[in-house]
Protein backbone atom coordinates (compact mmCIF):
# COMPACT_ATOMS: atom_id res chain seq x y z
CA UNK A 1 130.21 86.52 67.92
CA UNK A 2 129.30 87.02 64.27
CA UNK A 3 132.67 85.80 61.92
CA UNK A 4 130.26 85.40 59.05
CA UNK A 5 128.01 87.67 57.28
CA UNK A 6 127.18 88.80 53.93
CA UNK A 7 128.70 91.81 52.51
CA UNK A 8 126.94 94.99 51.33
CA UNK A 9 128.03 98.80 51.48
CA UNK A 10 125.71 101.03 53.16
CA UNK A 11 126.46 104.65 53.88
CA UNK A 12 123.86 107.21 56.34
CA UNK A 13 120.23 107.32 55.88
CA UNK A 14 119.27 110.83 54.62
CA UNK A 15 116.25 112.80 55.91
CA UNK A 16 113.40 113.25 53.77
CA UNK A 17 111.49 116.65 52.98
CA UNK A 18 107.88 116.53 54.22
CA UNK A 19 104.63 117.36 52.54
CA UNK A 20 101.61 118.29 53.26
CA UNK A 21 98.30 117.16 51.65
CA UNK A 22 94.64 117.81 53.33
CA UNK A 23 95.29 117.91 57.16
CA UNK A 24 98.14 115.31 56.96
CA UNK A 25 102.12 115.78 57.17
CA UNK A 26 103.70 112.76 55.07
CA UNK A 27 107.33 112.09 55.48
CA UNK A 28 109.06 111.84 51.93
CA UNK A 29 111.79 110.05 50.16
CA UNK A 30 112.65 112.60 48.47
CA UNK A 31 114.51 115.88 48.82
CA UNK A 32 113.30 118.58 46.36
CA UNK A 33 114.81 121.45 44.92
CA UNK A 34 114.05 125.17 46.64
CA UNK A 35 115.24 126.96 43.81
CA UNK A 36 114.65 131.10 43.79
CA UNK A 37 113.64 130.62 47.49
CA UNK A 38 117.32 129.63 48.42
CA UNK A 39 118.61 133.42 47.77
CA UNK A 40 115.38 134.86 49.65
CA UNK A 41 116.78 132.63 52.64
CA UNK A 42 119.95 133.05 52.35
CA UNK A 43 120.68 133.69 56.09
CA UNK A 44 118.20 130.99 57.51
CA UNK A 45 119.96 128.57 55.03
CA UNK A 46 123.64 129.92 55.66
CA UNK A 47 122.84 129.33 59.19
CA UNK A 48 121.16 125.54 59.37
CA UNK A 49 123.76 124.44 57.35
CA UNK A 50 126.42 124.83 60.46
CA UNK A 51 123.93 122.20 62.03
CA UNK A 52 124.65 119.52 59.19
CA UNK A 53 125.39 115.57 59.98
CA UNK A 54 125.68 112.70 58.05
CA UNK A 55 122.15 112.11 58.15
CA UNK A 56 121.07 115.81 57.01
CA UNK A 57 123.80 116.75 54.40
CA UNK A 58 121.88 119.99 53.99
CA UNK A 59 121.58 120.94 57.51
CA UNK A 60 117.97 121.09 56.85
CA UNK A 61 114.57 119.44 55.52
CA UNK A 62 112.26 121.71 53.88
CA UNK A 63 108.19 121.49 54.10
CA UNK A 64 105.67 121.87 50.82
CA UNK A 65 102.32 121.56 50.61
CA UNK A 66 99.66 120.39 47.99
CA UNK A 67 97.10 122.26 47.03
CA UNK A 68 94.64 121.19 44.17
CA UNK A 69 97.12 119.94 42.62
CA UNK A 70 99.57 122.14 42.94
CA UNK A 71 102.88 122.12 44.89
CA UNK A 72 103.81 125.00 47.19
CA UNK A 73 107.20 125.73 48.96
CA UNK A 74 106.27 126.50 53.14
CA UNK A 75 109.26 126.50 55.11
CA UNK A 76 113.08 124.90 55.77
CA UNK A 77 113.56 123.34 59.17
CA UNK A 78 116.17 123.28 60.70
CA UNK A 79 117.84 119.16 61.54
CA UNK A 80 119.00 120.13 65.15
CA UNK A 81 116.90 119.51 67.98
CA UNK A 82 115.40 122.81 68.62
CA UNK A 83 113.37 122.28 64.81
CA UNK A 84 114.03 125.97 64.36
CA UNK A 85 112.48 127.02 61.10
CA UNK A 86 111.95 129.74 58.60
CA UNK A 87 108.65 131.82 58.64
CA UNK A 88 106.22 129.91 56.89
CA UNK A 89 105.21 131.28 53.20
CA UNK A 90 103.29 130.28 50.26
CA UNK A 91 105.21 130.28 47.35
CA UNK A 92 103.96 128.15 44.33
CA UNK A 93 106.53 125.72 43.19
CA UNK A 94 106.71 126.40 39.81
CA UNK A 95 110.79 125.07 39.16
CA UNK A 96 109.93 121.50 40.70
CA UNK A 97 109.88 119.17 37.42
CA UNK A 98 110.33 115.82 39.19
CA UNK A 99 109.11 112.12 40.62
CA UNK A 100 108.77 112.39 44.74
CA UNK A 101 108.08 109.14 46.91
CA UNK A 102 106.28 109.21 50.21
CA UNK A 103 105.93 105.97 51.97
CA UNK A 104 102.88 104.51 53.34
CA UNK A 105 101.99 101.12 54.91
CA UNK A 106 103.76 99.35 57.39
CA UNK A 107 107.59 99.48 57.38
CA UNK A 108 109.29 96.50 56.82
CA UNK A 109 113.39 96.84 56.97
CA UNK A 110 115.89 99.37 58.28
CA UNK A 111 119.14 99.25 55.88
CA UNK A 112 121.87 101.69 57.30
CA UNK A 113 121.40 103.53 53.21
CA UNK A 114 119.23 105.39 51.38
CA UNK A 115 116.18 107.06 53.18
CA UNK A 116 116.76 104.42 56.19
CA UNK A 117 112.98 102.46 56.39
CA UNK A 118 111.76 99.89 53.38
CA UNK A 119 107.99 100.16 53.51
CA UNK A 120 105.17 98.04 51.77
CA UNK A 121 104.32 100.48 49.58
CA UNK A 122 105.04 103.93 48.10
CA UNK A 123 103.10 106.45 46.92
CA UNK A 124 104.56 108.01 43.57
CA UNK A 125 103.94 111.84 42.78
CA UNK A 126 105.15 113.06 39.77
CA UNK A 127 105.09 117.00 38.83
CA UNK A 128 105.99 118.97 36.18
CA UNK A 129 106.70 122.71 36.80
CA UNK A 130 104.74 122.65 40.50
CA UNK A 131 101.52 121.49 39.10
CA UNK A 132 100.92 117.60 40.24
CA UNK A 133 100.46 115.48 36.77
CA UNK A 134 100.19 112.13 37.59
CA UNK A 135 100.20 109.50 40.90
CA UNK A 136 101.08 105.92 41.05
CA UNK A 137 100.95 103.71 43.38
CA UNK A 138 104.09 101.44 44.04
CA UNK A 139 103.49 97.64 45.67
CA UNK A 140 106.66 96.46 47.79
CA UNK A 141 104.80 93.90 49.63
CA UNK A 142 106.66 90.88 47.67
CA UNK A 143 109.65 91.27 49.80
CA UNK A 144 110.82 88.35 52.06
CA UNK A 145 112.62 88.08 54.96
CA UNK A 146 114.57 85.02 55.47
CA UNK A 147 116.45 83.91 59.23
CA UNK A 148 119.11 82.79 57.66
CA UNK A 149 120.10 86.21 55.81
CA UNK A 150 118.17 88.48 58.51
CA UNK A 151 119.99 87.05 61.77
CA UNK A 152 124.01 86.34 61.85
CA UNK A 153 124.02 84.01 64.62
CA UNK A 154 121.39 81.63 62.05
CA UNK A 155 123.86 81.79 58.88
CA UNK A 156 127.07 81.53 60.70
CA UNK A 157 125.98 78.18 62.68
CA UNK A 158 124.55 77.27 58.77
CA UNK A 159 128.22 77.45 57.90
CA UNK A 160 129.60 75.91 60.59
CA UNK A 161 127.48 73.15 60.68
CA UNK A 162 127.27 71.85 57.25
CA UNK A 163 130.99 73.07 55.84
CA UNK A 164 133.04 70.10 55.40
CA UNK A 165 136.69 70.84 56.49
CA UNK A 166 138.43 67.31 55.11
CA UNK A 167 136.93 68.53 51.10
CA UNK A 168 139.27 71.63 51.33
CA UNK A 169 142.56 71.08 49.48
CA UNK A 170 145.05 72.80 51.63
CA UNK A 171 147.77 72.81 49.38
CA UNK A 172 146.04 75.51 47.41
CA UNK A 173 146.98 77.60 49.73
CA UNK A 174 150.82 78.62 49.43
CA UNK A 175 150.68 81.26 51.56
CA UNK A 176 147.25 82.39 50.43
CA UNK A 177 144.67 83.05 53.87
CA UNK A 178 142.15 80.94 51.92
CA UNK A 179 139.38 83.97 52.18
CA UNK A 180 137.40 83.89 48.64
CA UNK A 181 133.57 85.57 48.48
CA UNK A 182 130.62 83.76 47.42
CA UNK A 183 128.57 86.17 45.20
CA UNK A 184 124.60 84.50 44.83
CA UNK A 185 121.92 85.89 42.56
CA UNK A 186 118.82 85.92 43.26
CA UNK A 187 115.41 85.99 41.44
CA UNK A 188 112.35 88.59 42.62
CA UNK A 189 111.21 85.74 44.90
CA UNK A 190 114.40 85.64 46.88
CA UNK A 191 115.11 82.17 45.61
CA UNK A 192 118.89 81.22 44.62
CA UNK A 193 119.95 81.11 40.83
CA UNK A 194 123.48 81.01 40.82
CA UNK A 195 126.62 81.46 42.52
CA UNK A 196 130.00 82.37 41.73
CA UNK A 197 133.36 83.09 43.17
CA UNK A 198 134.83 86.40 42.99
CA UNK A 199 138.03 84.96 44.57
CA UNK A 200 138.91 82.03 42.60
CA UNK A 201 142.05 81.78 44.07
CA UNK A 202 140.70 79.25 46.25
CA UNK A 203 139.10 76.55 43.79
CA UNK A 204 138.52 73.97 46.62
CA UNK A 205 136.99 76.51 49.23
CA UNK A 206 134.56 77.64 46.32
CA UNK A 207 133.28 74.41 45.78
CA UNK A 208 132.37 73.59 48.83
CA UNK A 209 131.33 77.19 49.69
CA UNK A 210 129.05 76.36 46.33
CA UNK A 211 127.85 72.88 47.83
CA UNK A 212 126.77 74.00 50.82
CA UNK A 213 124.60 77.24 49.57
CA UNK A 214 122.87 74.35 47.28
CA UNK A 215 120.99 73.62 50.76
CA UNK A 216 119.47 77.80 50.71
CA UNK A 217 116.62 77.76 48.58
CA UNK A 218 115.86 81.46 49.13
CA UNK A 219 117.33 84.06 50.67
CA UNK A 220 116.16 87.85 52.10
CA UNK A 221 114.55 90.09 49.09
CA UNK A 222 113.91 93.72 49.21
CA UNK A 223 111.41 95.89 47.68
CA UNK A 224 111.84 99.82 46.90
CA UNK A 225 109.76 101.76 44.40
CA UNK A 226 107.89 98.19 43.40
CA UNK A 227 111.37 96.29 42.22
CA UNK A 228 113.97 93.92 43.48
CA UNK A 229 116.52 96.43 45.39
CA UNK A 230 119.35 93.74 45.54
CA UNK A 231 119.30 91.22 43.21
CA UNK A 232 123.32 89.87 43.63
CA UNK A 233 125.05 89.34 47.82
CA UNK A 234 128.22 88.66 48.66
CA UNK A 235 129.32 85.58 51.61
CA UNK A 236 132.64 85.55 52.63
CA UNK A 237 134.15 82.18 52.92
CA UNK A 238 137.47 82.22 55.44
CA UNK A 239 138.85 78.50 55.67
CA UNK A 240 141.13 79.02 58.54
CA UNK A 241 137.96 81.50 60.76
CA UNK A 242 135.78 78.72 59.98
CA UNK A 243 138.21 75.88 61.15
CA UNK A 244 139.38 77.85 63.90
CA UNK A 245 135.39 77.88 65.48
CA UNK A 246 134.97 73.86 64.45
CA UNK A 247 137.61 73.62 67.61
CA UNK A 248 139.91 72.33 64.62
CA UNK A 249 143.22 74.24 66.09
């Protein structure tokens, strides 16, 4: 049973639009505009947006395509699981003015946020009125993945094992639950440069909360669009949880 974990708010992955470029579909990060086509498919759209989820706001993904350097609108598709989609057109993209990211590599994480997968690197496109200006290539490959943040059962016998119940000043307390939050920063490398309580409420449960993170060097560190995604977690810290699981009462 996990009774320790770090805190982070994550909301649905969204689905990507798709390109295509030579004889190859790539999945995007991205979710462009369709502009003039959206009143040409008015009824298609009207319709796939009955089939929306969390996952698919829109009730749809749409498909472009690439061709010598310029971007061209093909189709909407449909996020149910019959993939019904509009008949496929040609239609220069001439009101797209924006950066898209299509992943490429080997995936690395799944966070429940975002565009779901974290992948070693990216692939930056970046067009100006349809016509494809400039392309960049984005390295996420510094990431780390450390046990201790990546499985529960790793951190919370961490905790358990190395928290020292007889430093904790229960008289603090008065009625408090003596719950406070450890937030830790870390640098690109994952490795620890501070920590500070958000809950101060509990001075003695922050200390030794503080002591015992002295012992985690470095912690998990994500990489999106070649930079640090999180550089700041959050680790509750709930005296009585944590002396309840020593076999203390």
């Amino acid at each position: 049973m996990v009774i320790l974990f770090s805190l982070q708010v994550y909301c649905t992955p969204q689905t990507g639009d798709m390109i295509i470029v030579n004889s190859d579909t790539i999945y995007l990060h991205s979710q462009l505009p369709i502009g003039p086509i959206q009143d040409v498919l008015h009824n298609e759209i009207s319709y796939y947006e009955k089939n929306w989820s969390t996952g698919c706001y829109r009730g749809y993904y749409s498909v472009w395509q690439l061709k010598n350097d310029s971007l061209f609108f093909n189709s909407i598709v449909s996020c149910n699981f019959s993939n019904e989609s509009s008949a496929p057109v040609s239609i220069h993209a001439h009101w797209v003015t924006q950066k898209v990211i299509a992943p490429i590599g080997k995936k690395y994480k799944y966070l429940h946020q975002g565009w779901g997968w974290l992948y070693e690197a990216e692939r930056l496109f970046t067009f100006k009125n349809g016509i494809l200006r400039h392309q960049k290539y984005l390295d996420n490959s510094k990431y780390h993945l450390a046990k201790i943040y990546e499985e529960p059962e790793v951190y919370n016998k961490f905790v358990l094992d190395n928290f020292e119940l007889n430093k904790i000043n229960t008289t603090e307390f008065n009625g408090k639950n003596g719950f406070t939050v450890l937030e830790v920063t870390i640098d690109e490398s994952g490795f620890v440069k501070s920590s500070e309580c958000s809950r101060p409420g509990m001075p003695s449960v922050c200390t030794e909360a503080k002591r015992i993170f002295q012992k985690i060097d470095r912690l998990s560190v994500y990489y999106e669009n070649g930079k640090v995604l999180f550089g700041k977690y959050a680790f509750p810290f709930n005296y009585f949880i944590i002396r309840r699981w020593k076999g203390k009462e």
